[in-house]
N, C-alpha and C. Protein backbone atom coordinates (compact mmCIF):
# COMPACT_ATOMS: atom_id res chain seq x y z
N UNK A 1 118.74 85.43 73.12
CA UNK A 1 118.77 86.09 74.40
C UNK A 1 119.20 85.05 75.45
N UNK A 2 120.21 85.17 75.95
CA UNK A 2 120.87 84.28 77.15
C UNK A 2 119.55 84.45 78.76
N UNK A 3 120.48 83.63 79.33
CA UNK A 3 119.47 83.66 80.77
C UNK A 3 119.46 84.96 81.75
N UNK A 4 120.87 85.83 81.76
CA UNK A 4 120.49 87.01 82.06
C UNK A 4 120.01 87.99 80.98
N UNK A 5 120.12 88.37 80.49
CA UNK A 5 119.34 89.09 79.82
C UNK A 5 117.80 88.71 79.70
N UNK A 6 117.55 87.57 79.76
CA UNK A 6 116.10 87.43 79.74
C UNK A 6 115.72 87.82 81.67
N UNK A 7 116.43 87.52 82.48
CA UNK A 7 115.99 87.98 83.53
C UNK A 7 116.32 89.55 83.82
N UNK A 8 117.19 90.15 83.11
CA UNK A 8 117.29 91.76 83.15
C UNK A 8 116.52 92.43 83.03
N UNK A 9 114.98 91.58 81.88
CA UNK A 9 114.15 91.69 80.87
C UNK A 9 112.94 92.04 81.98
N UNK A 10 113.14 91.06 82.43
CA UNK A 10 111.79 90.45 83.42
C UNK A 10 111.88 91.67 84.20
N UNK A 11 113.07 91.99 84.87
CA UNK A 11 113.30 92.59 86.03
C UNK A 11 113.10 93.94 85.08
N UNK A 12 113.26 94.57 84.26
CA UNK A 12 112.50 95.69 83.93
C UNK A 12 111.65 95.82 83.47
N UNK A 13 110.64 94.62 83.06
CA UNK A 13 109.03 94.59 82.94
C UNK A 13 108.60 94.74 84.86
N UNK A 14 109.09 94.25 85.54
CA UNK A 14 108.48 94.72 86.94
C UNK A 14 108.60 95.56 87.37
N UNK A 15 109.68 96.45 86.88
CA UNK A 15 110.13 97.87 87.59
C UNK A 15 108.68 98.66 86.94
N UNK A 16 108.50 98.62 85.38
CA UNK A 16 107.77 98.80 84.61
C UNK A 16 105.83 99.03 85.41
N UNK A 17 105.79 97.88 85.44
CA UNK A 17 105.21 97.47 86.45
C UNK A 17 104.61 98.80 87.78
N UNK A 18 105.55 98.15 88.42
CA UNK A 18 105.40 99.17 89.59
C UNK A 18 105.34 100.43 89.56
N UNK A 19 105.78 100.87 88.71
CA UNK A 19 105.71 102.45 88.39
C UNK A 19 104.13 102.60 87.89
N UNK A 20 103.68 101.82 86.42
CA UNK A 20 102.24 101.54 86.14
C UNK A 20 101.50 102.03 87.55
N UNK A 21 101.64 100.91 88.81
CA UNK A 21 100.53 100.79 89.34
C UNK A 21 100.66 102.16 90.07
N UNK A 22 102.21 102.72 90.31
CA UNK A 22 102.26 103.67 91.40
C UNK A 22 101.49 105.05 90.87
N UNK A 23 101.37 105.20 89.65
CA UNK A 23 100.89 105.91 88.26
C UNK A 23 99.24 106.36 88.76
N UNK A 24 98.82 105.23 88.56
CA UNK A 24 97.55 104.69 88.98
C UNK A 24 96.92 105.09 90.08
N UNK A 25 97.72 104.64 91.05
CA UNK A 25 97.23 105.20 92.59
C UNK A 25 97.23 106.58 92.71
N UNK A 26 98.20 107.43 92.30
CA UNK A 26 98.34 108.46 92.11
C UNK A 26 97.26 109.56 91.49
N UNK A 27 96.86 108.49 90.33
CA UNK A 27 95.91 109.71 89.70
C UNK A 27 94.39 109.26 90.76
N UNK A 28 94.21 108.26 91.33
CA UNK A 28 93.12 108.05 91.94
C UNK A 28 92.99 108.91 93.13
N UNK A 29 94.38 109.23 93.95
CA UNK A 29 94.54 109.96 94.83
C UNK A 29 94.18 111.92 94.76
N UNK A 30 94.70 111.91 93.16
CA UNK A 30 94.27 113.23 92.65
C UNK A 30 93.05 113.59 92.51
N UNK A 31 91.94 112.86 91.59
CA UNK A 31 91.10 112.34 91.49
C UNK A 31 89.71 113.10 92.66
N UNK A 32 90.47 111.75 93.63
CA UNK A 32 90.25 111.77 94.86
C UNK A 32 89.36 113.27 96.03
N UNK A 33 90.74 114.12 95.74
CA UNK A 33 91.04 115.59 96.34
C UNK A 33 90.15 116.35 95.27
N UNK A 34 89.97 116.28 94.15
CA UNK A 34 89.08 117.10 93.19
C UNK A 34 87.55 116.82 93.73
N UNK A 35 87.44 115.72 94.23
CA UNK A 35 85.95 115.45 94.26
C UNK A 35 85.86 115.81 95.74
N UNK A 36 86.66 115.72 96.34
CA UNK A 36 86.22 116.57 97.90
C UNK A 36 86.16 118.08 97.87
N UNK A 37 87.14 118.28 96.92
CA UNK A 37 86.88 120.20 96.90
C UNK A 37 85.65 120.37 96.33
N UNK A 38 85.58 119.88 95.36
CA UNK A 38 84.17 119.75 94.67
C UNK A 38 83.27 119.60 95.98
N UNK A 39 82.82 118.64 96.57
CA UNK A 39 82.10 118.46 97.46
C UNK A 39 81.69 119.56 98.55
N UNK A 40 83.02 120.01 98.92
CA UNK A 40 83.26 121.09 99.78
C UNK A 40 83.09 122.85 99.41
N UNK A 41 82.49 122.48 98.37
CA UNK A 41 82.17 123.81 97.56
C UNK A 41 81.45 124.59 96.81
N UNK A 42 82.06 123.73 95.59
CA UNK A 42 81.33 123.85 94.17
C UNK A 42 79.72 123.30 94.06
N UNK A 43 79.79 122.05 94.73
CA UNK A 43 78.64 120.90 93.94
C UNK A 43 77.97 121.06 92.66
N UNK A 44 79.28 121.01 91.65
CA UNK A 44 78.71 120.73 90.54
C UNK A 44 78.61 119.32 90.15
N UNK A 45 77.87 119.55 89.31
CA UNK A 45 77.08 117.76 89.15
C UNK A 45 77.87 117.04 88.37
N UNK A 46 78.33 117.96 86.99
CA UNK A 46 78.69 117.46 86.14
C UNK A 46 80.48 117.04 86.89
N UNK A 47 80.74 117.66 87.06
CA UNK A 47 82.49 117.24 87.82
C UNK A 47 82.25 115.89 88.68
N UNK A 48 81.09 115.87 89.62
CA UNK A 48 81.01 114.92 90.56
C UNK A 48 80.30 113.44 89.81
N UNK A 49 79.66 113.89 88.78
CA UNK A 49 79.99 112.30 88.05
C UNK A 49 80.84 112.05 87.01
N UNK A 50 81.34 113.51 86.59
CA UNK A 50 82.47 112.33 85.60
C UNK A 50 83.58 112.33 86.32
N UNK A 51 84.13 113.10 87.53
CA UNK A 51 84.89 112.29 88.03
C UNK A 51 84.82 110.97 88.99
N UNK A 52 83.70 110.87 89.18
CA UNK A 52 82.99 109.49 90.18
C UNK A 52 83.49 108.53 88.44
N UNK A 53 82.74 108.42 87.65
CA UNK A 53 83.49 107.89 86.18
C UNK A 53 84.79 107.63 86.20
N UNK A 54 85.41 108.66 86.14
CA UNK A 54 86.81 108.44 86.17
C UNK A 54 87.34 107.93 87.29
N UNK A 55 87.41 107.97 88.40
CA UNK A 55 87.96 107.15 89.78
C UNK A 55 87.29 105.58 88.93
N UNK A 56 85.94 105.25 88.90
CA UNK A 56 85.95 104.24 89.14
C UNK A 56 86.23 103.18 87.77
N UNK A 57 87.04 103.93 86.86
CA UNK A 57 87.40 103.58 85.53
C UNK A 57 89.01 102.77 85.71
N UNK A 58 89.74 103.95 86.34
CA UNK A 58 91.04 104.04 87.00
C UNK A 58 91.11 103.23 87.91
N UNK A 59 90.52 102.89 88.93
CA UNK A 59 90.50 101.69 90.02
C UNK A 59 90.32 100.31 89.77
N UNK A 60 89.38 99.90 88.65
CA UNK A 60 89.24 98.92 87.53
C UNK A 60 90.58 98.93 86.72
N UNK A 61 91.50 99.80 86.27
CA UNK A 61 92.15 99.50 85.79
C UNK A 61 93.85 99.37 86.38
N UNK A 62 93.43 100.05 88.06
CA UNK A 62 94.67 99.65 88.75
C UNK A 62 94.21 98.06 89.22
N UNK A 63 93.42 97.58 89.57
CA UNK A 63 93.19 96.24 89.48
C UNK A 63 93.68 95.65 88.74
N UNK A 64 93.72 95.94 87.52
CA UNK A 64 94.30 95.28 86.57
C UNK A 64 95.90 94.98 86.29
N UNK A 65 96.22 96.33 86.82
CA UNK A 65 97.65 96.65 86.75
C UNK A 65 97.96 95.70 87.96
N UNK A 66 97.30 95.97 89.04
CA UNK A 66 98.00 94.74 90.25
C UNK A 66 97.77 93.40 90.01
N UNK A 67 97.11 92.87 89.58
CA UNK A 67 97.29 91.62 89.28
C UNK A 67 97.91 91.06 88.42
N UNK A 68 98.14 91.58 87.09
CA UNK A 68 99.09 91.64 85.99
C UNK A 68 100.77 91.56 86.50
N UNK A 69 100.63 92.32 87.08
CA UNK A 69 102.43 92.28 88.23
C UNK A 69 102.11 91.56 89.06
N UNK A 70 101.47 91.04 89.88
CA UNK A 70 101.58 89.96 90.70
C UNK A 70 102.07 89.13 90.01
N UNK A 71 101.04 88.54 88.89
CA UNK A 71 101.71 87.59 88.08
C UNK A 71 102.98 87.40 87.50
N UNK A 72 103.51 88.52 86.96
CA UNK A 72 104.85 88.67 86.52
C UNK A 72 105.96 88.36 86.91
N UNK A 73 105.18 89.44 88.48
CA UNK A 73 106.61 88.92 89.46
C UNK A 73 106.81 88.08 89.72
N UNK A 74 105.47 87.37 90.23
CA UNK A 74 105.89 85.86 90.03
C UNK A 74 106.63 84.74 89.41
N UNK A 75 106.29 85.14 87.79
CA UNK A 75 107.01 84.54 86.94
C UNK A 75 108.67 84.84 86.81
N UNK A 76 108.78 85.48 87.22
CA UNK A 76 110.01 86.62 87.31
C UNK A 76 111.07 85.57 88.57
N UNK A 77 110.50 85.42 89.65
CA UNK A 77 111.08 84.82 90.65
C UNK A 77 111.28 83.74 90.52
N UNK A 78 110.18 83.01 90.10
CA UNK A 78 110.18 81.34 89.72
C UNK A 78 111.46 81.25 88.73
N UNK A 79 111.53 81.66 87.51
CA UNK A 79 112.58 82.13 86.84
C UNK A 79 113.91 82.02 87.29
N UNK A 80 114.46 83.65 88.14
CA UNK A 80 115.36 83.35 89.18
C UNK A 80 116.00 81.90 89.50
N UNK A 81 114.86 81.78 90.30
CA UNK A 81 114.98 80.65 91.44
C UNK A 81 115.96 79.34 90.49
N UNK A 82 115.15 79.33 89.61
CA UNK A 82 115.44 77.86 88.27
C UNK A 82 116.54 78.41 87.38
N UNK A 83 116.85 79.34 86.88
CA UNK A 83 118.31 79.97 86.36
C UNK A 83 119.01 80.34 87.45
N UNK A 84 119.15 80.48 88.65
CA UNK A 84 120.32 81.22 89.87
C UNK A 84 121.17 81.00 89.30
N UNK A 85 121.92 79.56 89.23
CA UNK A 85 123.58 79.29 88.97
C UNK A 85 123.54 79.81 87.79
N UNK A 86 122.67 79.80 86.67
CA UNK A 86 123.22 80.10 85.11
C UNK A 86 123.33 81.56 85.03
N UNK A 87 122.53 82.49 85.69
CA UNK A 87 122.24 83.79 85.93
C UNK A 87 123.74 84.17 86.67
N UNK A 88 123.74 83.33 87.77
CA UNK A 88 125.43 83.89 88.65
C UNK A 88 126.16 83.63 87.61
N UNK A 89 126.85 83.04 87.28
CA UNK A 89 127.79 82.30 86.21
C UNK A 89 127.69 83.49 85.15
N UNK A 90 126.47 84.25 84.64
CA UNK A 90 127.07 84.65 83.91
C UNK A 90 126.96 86.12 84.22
N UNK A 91 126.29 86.93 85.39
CA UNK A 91 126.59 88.13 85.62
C UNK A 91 128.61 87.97 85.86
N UNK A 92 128.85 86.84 86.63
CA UNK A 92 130.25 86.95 87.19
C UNK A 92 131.26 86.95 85.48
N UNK A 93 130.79 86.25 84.51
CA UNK A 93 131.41 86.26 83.31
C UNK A 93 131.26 87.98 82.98
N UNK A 94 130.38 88.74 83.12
CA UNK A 94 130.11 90.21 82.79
C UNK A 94 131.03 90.77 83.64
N UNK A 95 131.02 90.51 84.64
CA UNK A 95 132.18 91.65 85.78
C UNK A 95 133.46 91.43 85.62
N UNK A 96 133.87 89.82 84.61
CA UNK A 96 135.39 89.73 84.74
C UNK A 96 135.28 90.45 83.21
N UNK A 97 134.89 90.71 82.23
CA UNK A 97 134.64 91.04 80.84
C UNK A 97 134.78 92.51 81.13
N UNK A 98 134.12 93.03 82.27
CA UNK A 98 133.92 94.65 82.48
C UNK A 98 135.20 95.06 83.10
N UNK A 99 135.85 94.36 84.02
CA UNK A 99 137.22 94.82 84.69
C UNK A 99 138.10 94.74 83.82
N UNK A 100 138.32 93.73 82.74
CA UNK A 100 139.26 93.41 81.20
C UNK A 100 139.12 94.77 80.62
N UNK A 101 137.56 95.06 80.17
CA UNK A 101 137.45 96.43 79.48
C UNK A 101 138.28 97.60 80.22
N UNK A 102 138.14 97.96 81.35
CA UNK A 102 138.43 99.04 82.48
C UNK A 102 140.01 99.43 82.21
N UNK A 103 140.87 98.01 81.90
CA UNK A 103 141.91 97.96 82.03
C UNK A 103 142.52 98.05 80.93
């Protein structure tokens, strides 16, 4: 695996990533709205602790998800930063390879 492709790599473990956490927030947000209707209504017991369970299962595990990509990205940039020229050099070798193909 050359230096872009390993950073293509990276860069779709973070896309990866972000979607995870956006995933996450999402179902906490759903979650969320169940236990207020609940609240606002129903008060059943059993809904209001296993979803109190579940929020706080999911929030533990978007924690996880954000720090996990912090890290990544991190590694991801540092990366970058220390391949740039080998990374330019060879996306620009791909675009003269892709205009050859075209033609």
């Amino acid at each position: 695996m050359d230096k872009l492709q390993k950073f293509e790599l990276m860069n779709k473990i973070v896309r990866e990533f972000e979607d995870l956490q956006n995933s996450q927030t999402a179902l906490i947000q759903k979650i969320g709205k169940i236990e207020v209707d609940n609240m606002n209504g129903l008060n059943d017991a059993n809904l209001e602790k296993t979803l109190g369970t579940m929020h706080g299962k999911i929030a533990e595990n978007l924690d996880s998800i954000t720090e996990i990509f912090s890290y990544f990205e991190s590694q991801r940039d540092e990366y970058a930063e220390k391949n740039g020229a080998a990374i330019a050099a060879l996306e620009a070798a791909a675009a003269i390879e892709a205009a050859k193909a075209a033609n």
